[in-house]
N, C-alpha and C. Protein backbone atom coordinates (compact mmCIF):
# COMPACT_ATOMS: atom_id res chain seq x y z
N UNK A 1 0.81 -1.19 0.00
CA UNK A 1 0.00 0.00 0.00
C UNK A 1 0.86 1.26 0.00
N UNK A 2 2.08 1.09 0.76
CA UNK A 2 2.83 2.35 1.13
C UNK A 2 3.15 2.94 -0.59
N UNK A 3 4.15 1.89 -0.88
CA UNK A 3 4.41 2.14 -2.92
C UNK A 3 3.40 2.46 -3.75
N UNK A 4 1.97 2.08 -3.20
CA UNK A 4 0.88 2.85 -4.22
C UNK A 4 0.73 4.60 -4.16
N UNK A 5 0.66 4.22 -2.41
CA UNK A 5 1.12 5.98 -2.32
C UNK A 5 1.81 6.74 -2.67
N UNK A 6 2.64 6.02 -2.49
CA UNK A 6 4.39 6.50 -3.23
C UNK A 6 3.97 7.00 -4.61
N UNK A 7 3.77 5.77 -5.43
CA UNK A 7 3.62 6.29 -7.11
C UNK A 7 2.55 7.71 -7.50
N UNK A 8 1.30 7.39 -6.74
CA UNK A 8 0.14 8.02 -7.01
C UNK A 8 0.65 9.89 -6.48
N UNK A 9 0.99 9.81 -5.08
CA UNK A 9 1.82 11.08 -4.69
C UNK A 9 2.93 11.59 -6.21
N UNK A 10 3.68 11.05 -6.30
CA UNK A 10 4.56 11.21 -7.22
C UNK A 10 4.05 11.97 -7.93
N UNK A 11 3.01 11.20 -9.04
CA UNK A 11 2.34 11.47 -10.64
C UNK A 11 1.24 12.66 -10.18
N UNK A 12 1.11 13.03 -9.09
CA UNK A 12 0.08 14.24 -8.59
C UNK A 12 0.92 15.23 -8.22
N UNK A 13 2.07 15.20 -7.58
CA UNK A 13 3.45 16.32 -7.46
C UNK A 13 3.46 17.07 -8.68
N UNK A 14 3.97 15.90 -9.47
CA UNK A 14 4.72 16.16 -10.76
C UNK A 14 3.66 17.03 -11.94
N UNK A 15 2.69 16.30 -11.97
CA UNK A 15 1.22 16.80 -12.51
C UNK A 15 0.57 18.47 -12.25
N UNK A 16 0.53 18.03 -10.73
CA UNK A 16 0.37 19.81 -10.11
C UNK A 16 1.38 20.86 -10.90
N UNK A 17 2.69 20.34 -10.08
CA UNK A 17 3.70 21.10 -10.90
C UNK A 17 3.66 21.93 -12.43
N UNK A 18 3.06 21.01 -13.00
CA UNK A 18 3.34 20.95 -14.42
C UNK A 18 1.76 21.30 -14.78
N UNK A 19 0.75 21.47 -14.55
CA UNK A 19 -0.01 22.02 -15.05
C UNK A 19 -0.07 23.38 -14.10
N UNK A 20 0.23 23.74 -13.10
CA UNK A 20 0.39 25.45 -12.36
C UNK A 20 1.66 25.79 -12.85
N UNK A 21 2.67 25.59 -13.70
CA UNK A 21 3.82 26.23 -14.12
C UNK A 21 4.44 26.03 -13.14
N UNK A 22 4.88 25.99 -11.88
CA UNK A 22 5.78 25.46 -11.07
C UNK A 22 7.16 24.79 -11.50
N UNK A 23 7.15 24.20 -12.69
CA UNK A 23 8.71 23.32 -13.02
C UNK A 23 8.75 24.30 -14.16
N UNK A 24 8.20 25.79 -14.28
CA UNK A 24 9.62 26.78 -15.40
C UNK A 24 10.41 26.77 -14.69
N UNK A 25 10.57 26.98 -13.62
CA UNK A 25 12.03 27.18 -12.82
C UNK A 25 13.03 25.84 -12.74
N UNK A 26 13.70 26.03 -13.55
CA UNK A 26 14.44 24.51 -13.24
C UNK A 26 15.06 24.24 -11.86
N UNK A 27 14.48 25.40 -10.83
CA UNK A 27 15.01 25.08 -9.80
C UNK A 27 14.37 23.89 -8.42
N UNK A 28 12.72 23.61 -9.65
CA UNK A 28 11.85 22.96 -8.71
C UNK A 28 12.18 21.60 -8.09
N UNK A 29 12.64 20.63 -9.13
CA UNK A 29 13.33 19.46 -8.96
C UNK A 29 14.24 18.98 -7.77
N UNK A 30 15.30 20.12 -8.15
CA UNK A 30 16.64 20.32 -7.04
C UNK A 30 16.10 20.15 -5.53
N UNK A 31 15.48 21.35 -5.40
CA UNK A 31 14.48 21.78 -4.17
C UNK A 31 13.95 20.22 -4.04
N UNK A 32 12.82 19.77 -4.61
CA UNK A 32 12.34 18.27 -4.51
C UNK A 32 13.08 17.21 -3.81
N UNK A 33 14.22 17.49 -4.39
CA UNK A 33 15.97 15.82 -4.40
C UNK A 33 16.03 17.10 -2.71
N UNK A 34 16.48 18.00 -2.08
CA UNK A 34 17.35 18.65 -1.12
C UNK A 34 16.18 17.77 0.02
N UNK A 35 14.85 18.09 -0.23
CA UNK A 35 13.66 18.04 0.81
C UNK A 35 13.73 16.47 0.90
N UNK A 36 13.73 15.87 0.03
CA UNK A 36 13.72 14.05 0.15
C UNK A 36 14.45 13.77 0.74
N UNK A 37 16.36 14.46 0.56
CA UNK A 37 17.45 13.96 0.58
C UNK A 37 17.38 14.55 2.43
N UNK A 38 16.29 14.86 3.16
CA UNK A 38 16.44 15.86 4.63
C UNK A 38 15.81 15.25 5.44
N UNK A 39 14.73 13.95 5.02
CA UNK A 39 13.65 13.00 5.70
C UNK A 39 14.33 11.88 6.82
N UNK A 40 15.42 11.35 6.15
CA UNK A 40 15.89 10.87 6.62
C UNK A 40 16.80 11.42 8.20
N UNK A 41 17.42 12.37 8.23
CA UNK A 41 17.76 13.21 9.06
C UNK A 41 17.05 13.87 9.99
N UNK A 42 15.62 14.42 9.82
CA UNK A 42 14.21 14.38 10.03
C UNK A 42 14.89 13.23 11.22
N UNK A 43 13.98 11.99 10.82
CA UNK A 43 13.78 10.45 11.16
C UNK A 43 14.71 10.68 12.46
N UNK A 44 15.92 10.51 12.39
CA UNK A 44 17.19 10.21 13.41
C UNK A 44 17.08 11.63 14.34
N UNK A 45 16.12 12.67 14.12
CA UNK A 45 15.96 14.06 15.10
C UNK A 45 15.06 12.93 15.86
N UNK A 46 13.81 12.70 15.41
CA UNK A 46 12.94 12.58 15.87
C UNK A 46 13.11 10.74 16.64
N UNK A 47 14.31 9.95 16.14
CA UNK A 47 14.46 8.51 16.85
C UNK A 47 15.51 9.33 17.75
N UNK A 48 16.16 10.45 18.19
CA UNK A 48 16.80 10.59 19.08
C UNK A 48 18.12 10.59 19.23
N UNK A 49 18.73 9.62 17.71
CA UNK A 49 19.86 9.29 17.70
C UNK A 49 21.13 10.06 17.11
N UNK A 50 21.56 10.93 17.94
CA UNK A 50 22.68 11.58 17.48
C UNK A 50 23.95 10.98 16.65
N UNK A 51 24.32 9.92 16.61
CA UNK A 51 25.00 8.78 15.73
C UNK A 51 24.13 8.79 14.46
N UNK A 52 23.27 8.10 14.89
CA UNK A 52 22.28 7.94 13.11
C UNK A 52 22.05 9.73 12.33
N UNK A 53 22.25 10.87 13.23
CA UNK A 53 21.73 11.90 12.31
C UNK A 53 23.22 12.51 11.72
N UNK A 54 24.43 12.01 12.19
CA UNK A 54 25.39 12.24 11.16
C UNK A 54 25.51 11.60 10.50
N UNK A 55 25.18 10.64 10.50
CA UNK A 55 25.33 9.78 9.17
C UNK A 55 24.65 9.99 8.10
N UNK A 56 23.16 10.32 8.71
CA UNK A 56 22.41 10.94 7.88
C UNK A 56 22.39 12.33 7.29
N UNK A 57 23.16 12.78 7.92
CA UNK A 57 23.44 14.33 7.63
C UNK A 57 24.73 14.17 6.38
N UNK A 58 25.53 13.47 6.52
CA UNK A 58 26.63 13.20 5.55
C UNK A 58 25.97 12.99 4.50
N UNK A 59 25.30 11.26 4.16
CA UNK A 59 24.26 11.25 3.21
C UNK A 59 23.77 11.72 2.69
N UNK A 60 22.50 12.71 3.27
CA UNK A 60 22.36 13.94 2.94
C UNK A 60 22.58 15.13 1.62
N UNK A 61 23.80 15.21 3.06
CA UNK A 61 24.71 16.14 2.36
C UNK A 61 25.08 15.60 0.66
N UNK A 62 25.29 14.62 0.31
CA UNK A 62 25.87 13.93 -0.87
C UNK A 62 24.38 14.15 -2.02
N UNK A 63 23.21 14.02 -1.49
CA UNK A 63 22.53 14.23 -2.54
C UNK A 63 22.22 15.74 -2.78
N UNK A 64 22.42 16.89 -1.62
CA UNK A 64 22.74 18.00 -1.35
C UNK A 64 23.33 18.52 -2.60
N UNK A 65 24.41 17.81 -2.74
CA UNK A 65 25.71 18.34 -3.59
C UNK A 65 25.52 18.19 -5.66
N UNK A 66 24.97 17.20 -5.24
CA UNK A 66 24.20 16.37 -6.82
C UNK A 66 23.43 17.56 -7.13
N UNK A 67 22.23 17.45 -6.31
CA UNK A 67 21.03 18.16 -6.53
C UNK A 67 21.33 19.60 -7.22
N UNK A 68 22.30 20.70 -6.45
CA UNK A 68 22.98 21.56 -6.66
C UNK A 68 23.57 21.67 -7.93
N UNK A 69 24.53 20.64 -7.89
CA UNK A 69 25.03 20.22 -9.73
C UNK A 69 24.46 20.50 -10.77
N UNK A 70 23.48 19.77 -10.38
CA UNK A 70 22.15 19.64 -11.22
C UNK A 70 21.87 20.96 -11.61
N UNK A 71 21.34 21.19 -10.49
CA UNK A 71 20.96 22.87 -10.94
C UNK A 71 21.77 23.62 -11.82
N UNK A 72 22.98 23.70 -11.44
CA UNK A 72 23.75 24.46 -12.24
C UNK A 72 24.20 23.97 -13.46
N UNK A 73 24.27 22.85 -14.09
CA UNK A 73 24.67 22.28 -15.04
C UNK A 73 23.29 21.75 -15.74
N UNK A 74 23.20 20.01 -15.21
CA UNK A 74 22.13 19.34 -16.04
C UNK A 74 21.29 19.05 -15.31
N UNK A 75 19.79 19.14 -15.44
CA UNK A 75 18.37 18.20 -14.57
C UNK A 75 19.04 16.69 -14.69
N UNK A 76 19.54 16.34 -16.06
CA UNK A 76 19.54 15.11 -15.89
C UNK A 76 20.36 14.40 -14.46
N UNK A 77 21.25 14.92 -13.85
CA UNK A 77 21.82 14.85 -12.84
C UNK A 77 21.05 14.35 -11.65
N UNK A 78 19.96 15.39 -11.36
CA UNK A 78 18.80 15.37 -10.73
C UNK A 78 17.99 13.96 -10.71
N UNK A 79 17.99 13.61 -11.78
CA UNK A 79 16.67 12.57 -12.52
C UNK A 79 17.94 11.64 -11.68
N UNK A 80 19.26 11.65 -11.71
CA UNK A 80 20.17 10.33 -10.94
C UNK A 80 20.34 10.29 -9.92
N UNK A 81 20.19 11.80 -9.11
CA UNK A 81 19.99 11.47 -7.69
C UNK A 81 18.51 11.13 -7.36
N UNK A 82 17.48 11.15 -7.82
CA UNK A 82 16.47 10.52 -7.00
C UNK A 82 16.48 9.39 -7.48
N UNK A 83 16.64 8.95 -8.55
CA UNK A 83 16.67 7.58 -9.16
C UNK A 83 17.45 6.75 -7.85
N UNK A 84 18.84 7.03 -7.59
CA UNK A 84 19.88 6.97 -6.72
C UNK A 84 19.26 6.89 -4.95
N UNK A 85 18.67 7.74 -4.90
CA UNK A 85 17.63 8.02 -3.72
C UNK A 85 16.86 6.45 -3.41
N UNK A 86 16.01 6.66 -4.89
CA UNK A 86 15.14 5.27 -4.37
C UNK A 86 16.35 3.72 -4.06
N UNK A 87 17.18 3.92 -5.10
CA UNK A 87 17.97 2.74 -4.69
C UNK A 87 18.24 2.55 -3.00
N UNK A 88 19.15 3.83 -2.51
CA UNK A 88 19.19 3.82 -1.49
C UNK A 88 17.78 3.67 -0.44
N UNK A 89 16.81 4.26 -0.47
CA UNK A 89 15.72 3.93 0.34
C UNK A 89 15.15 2.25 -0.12
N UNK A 90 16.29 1.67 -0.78
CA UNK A 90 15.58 0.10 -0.66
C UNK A 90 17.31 -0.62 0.09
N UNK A 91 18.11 0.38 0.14
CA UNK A 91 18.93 -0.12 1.44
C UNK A 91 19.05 -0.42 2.42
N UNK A 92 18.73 0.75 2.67
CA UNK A 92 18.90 2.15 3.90
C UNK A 92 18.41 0.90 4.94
N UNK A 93 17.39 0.05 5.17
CA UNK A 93 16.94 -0.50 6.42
C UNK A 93 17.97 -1.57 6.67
N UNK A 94 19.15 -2.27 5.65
CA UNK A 94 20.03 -3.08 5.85
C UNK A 94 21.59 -2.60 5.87
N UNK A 95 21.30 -1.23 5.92
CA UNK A 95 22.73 -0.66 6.15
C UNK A 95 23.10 -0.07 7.90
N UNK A 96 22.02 0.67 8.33
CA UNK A 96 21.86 0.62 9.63
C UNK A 96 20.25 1.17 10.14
N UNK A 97 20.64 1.15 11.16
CA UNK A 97 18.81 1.85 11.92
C UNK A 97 18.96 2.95 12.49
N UNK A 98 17.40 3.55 11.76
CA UNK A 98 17.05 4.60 12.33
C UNK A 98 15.96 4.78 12.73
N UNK A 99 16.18 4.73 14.43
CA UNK A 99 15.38 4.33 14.79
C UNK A 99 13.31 5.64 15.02
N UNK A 100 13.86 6.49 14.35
CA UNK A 100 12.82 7.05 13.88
C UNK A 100 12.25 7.02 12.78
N UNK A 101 12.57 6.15 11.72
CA UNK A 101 11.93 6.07 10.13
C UNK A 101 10.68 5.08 10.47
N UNK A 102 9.58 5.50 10.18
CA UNK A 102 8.54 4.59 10.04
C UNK A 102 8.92 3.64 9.29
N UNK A 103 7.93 2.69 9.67
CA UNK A 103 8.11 1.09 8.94
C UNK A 103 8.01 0.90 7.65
N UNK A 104 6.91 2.08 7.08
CA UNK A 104 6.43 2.05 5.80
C UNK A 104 6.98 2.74 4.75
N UNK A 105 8.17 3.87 5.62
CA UNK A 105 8.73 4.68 4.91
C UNK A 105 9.86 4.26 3.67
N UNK A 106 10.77 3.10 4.17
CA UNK A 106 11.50 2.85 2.92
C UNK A 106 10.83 2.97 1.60
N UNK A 107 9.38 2.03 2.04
CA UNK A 107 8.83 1.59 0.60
C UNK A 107 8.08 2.81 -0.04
N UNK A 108 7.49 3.69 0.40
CA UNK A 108 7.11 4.75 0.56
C UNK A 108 7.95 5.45 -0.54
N UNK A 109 9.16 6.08 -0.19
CA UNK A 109 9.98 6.67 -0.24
C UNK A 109 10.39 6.35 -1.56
N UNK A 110 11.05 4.80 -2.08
CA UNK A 110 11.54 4.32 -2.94
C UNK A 110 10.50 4.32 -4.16
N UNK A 111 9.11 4.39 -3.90
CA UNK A 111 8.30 4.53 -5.19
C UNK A 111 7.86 5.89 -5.58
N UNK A 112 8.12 6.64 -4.72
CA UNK A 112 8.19 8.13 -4.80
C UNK A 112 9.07 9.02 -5.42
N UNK A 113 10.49 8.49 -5.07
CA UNK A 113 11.69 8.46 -5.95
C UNK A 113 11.90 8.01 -7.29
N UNK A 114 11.30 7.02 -7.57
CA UNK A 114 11.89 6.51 -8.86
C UNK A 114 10.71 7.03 -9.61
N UNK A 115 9.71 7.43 -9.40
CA UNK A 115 8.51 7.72 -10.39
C UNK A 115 8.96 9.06 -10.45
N UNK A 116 8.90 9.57 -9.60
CA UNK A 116 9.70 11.27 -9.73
C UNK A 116 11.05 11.50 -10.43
N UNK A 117 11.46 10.35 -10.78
CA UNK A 117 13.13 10.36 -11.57
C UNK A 117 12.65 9.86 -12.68
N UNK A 118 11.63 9.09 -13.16
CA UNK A 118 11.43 8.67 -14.72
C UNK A 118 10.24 10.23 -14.98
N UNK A 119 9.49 10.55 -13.94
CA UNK A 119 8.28 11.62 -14.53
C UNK A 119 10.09 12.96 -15.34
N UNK A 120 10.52 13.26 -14.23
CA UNK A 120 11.80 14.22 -14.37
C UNK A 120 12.22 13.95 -15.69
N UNK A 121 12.63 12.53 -16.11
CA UNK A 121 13.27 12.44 -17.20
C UNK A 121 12.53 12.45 -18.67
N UNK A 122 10.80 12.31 -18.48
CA UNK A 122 10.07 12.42 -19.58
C UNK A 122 9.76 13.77 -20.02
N UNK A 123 9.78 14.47 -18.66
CA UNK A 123 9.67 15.91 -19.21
C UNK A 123 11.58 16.78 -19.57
N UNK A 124 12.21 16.21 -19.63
CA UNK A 124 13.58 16.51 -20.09
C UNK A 124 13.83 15.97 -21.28
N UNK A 125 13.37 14.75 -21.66
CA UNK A 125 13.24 13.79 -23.05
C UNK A 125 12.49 14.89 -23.57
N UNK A 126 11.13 15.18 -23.13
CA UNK A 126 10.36 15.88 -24.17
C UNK A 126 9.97 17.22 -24.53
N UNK A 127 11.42 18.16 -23.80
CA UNK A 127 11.68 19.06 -23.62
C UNK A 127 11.01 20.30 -23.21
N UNK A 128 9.98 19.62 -22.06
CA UNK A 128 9.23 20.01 -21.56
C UNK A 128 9.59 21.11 -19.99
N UNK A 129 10.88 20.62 -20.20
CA UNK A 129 12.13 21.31 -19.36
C UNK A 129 12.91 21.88 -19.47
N UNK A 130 13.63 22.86 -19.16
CA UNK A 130 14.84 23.17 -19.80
C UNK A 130 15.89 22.10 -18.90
N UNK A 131 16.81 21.51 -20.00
CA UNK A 131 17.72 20.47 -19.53
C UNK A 131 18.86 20.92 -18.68
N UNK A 132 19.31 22.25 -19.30
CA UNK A 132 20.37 22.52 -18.86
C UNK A 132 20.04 24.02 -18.40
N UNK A 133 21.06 24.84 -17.54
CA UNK A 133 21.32 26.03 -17.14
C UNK A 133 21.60 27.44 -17.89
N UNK A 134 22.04 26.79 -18.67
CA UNK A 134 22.55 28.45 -20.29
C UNK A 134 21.00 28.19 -21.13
């Protein structure tokens, strides 16, 4: 159920977006990947664990840096860190614990990500985006 949400959220983000003009700014995406890439960190405030929120804060930080890229160079960048995102949110529960992430959230998360990284890349295919920064 969580991944239905996941997808359906996604294709209604992306949709909103894109029919209120919201994604002229190629800055909407980025913003999207920074706020996803902050949940997790979120999670480890709220499980308490000062260990788990640097780690998560490092992490983070790494799609932080992409996202940014992105911006300044290519979306397509973008479309690889959430793509990248969902991979990781089908890790993340066998790499370590945090003990504030809901149960439902990996799966959640990971269908939210990857539908938001193929929606990203159809509107960049169909140049429904501007791809790049110049």
């Amino acid at each position: 159920m969580s991944m239905a949400i996941g997808i359906v959220l996604a294709l209604i983000v992306g949709g909103s977006a894109r029919f209120f003009g919201l994604d002229r700014d190629r800055a909407l995406y980025p913003v999207v990947m920074i706020v996803i890439a902050s949940y997790y960190a979120l999670f480890a405030v709220m499980g308490g664990s000062i260990a788990v929120l640097i780690i998560e804060s490092v992490v983070g930080a790494a799609f932080l840096v992409v996202a940014l890229a992105g911006f300044k160079s290519t979306l397509w960048l973008v479309v690889s860190a959430l793509a990248a995102h969902g991979i990781f949110d089908l890790a993340h529960p066998h790499l370590y614990e945090n003990p504030g992430v809901p149960v439902w959230w990996p799966s959640f998360c990971l269908a939210y990500d990857v539908v938001a990284a193929a929606y990203l890349a159809w509107l960049l295919a169909s140049n429904k985006v501007r791809t790049s920064a110049a």
